[in-house]
Protein backbone atom coordinates (compact mmCIF):
# COMPACT_ATOMS: atom_id res chain seq x y z
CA UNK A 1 1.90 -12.50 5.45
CA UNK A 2 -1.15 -10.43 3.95
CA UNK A 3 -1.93 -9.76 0.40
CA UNK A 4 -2.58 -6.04 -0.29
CA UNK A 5 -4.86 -6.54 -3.78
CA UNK A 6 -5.12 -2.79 -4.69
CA UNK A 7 -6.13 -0.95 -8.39
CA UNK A 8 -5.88 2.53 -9.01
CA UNK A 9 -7.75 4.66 -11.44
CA UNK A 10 -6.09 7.78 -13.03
CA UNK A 11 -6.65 10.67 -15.09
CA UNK A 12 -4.33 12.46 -17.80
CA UNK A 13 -4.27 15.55 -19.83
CA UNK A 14 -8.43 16.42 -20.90
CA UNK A 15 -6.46 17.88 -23.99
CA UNK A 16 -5.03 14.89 -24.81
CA UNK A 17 -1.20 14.94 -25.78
CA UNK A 18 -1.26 18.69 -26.45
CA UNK A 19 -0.23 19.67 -22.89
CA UNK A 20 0.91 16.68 -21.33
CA UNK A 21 3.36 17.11 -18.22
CA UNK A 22 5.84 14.40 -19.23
CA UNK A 23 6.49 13.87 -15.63
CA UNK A 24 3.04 13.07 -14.83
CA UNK A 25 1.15 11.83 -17.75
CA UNK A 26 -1.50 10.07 -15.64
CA UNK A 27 -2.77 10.98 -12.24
CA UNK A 28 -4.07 9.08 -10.11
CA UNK A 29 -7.29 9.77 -8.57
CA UNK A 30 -8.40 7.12 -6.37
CA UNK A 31 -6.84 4.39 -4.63
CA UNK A 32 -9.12 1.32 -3.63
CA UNK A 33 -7.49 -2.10 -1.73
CA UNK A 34 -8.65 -5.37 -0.16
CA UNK A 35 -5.95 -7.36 2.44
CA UNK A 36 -6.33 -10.80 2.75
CA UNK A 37 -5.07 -13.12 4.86
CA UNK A 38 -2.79 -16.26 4.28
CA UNK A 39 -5.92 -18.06 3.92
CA UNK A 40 -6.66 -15.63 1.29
CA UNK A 41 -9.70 -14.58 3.18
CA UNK A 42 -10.66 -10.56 3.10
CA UNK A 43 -10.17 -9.08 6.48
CA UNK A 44 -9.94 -5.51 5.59
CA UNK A 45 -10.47 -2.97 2.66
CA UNK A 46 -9.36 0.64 1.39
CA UNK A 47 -10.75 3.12 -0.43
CA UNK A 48 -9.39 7.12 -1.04
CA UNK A 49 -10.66 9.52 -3.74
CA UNK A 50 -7.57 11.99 -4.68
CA UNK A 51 -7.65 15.61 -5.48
CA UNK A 52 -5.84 16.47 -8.74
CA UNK A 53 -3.42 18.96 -8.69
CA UNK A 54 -1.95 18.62 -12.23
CA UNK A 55 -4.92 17.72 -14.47
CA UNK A 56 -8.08 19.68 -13.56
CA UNK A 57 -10.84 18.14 -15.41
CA UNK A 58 -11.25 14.48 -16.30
CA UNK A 59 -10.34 13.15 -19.66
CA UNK A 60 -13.80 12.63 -21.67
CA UNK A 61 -13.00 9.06 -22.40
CA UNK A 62 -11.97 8.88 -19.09
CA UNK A 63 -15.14 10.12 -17.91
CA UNK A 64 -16.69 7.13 -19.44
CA UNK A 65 -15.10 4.50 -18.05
CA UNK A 66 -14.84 5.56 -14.31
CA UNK A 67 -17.46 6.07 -12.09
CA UNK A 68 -16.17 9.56 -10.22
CA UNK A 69 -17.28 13.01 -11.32
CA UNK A 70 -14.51 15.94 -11.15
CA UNK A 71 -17.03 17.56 -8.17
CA UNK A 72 -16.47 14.10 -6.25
CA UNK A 73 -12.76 14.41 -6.35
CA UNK A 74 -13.04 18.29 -4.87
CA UNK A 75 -13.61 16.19 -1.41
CA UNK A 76 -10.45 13.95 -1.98
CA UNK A 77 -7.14 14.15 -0.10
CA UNK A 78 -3.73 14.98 -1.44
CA UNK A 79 -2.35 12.11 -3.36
CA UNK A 80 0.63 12.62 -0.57
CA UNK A 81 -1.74 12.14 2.33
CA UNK A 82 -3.33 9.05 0.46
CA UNK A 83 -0.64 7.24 -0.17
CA UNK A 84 0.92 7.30 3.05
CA UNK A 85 -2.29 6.43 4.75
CA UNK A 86 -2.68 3.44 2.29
CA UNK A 87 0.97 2.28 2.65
CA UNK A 88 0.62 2.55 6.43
CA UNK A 89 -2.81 0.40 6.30
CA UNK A 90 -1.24 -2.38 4.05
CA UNK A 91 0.95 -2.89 7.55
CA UNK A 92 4.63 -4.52 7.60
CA UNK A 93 4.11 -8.48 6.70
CA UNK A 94 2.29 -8.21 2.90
CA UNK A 95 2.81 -8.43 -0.99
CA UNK A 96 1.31 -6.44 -3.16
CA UNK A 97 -1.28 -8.27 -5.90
CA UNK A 98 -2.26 -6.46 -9.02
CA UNK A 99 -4.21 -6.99 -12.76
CA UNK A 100 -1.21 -6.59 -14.48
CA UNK A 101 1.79 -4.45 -13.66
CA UNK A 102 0.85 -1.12 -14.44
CA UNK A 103 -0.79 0.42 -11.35
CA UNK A 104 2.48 -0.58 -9.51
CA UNK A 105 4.34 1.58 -12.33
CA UNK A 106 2.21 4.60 -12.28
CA UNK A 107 1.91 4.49 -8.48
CA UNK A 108 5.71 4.89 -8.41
CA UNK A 109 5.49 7.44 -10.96
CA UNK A 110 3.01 9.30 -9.01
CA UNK A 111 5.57 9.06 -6.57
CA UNK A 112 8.45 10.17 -7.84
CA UNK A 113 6.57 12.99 -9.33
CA UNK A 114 6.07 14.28 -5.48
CA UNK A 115 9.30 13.67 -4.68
CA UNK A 116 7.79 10.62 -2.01
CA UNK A 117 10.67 8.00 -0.63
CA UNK A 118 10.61 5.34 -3.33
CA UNK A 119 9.24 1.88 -2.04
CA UNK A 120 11.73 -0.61 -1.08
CA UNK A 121 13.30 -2.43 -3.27
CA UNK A 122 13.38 -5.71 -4.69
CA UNK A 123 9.69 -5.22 -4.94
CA UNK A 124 8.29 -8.62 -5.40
CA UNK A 125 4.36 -8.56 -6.69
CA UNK A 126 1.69 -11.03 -7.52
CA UNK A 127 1.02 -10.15 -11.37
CA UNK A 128 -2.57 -12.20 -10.99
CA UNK A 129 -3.60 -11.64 -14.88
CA UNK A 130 -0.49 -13.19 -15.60
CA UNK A 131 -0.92 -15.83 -13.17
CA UNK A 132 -4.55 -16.43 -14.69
CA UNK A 133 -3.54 -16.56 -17.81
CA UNK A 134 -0.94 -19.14 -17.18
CA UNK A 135 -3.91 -21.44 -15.87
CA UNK A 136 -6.11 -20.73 -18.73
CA UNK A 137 -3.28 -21.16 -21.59
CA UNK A 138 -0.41 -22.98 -21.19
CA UNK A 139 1.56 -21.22 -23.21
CA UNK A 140 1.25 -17.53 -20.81
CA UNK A 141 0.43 -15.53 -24.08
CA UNK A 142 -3.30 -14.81 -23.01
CA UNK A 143 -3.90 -11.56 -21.88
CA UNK A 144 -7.27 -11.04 -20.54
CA UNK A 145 -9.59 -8.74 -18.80
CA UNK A 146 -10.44 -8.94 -14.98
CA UNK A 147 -14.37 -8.84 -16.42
CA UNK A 148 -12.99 -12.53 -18.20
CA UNK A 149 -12.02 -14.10 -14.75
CA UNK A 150 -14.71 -12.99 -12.96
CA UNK A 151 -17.35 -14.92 -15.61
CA UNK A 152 -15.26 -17.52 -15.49
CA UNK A 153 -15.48 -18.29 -11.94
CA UNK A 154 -18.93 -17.27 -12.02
CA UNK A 155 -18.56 -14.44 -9.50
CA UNK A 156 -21.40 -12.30 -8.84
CA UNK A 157 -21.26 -8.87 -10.65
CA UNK A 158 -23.14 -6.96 -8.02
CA UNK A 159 -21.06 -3.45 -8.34
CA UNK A 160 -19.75 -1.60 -11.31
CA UNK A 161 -16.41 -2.18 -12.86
CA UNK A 162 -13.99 0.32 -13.15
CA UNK A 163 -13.78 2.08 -9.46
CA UNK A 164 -10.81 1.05 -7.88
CA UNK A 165 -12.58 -0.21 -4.69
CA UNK A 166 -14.96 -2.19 -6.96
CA UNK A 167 -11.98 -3.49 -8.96
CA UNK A 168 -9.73 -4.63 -6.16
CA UNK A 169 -12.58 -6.18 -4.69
CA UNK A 170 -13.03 -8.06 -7.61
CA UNK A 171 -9.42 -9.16 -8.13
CA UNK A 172 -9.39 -10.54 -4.61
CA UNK A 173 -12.35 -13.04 -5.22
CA UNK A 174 -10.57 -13.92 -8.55
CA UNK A 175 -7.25 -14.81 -6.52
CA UNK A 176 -9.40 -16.76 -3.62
CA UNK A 177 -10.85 -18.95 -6.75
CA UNK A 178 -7.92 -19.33 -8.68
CA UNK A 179 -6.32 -21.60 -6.05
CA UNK A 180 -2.67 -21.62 -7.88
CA UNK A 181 -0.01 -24.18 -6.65
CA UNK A 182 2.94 -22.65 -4.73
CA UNK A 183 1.06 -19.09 -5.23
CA UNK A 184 4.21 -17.77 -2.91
CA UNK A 185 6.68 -18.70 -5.86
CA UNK A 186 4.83 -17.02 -8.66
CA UNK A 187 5.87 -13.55 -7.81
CA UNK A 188 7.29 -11.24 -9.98
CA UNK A 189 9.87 -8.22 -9.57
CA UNK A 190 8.54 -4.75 -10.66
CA UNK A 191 10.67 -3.12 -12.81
CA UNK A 192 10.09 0.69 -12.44
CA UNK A 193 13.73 0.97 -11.27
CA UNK A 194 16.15 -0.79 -12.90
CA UNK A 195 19.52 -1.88 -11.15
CA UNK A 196 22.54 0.23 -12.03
CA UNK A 197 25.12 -2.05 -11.23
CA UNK A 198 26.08 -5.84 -11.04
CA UNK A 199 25.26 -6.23 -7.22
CA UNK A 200 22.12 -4.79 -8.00
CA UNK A 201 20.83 -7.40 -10.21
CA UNK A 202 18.30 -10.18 -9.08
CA UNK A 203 18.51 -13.93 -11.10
CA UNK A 204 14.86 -15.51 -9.85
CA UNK A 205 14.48 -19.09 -11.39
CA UNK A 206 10.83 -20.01 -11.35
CA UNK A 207 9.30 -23.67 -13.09
């Protein structure tokens, strides 16, 4: 089994909540991945700028943060295209790994938004910050930033935060250091859809 450690960065309305499509109130702009092995050693990596349909200039504090101009994005694919090419390169045997459990959500969202087949479901993740934090505090309430880990393990800082190549990159070394007991058992379910019936519901029973 591989572990697909992806981040995604997104854009919303540039006039802020004034005009927001409620269906799509981010949009995702570039998808960037690392796969690992069961040795948790990178044997592959991702990377796909977007080209927005929806919001057509980026958010100025946005802007920012991220490291992609709007003229950069002119060259992207559809977000269709992209994430059927990234889903076909994160293969058959894999779990997804994320900081945190929102680019899952607004992946889906993006998603549904395009009418795409919804992943399948249970979908089991790695929530790392959550798995970091657990090491760092005992109690699971610490909530920090993937800039935090990477001091912490002392991990060279040799490209920019905030591109999602740069980011998953990043993540990935974080995991490889972390070296968490029974990492296999410290999944979580995503929650975007929520069962609608009894037989639908999971019980997982972790220590």
């Amino acid at each position: 089994m591989n572990y697909i450690v992806f981040d995604l960065e997104w854009n919303q309305n540039p006039d802020g909540r004034k005009h927001p499509d409620s269906r799509l109130p981010f949009e995702i702009i570039e998808i960037g991945a690392v796969k690992l092995n069961e040795k948790r050693e990178i044997i592959d990596t991702f990377q796909c700028l977007i080209k927005p349909k929806v919001y057509h200039w980026i958010h100025d504090s946005i802007h920012e943060v991220i490291h992609v101009d709007y003229k950069d994005l002119m060259d992207g694919v559809s977000f269709e295209q992209a994430t059927r090419e990234f889903l076909e390169w994160c293969g058959k045997d894999y779990i997804f790994c994320t900081w945190g459990p929102m680019d899952l959500t607004e992946l889906q969202t993006n998603m549904a938004f395009y009418y795409m087949d919804k992943l399948p479901r249970p979908l089991k993740f790695l929530n790392l910050q959550q798995i970091y934090a657990n090491m760092v505090d005992p109690t699971g309430s610490t909530v920090s930033k993937l800039e935090k880990a990477v001091a912490d393990f002392n991990i060279p800082e040799d490209e920019p935060f905030h591109s999602a190549v740069n980011d998953a990159r990043y993540t990935a070394l974080v995991l490889k250091e972390m070296h968490p007991r029974n990492l296999k058992d410290l999944y979580s379910f995503d929650l975007y859809i929520h069962p609608t019936k009894k037989e639908e519901e999971i019980v997982a029973i972790h220590n």
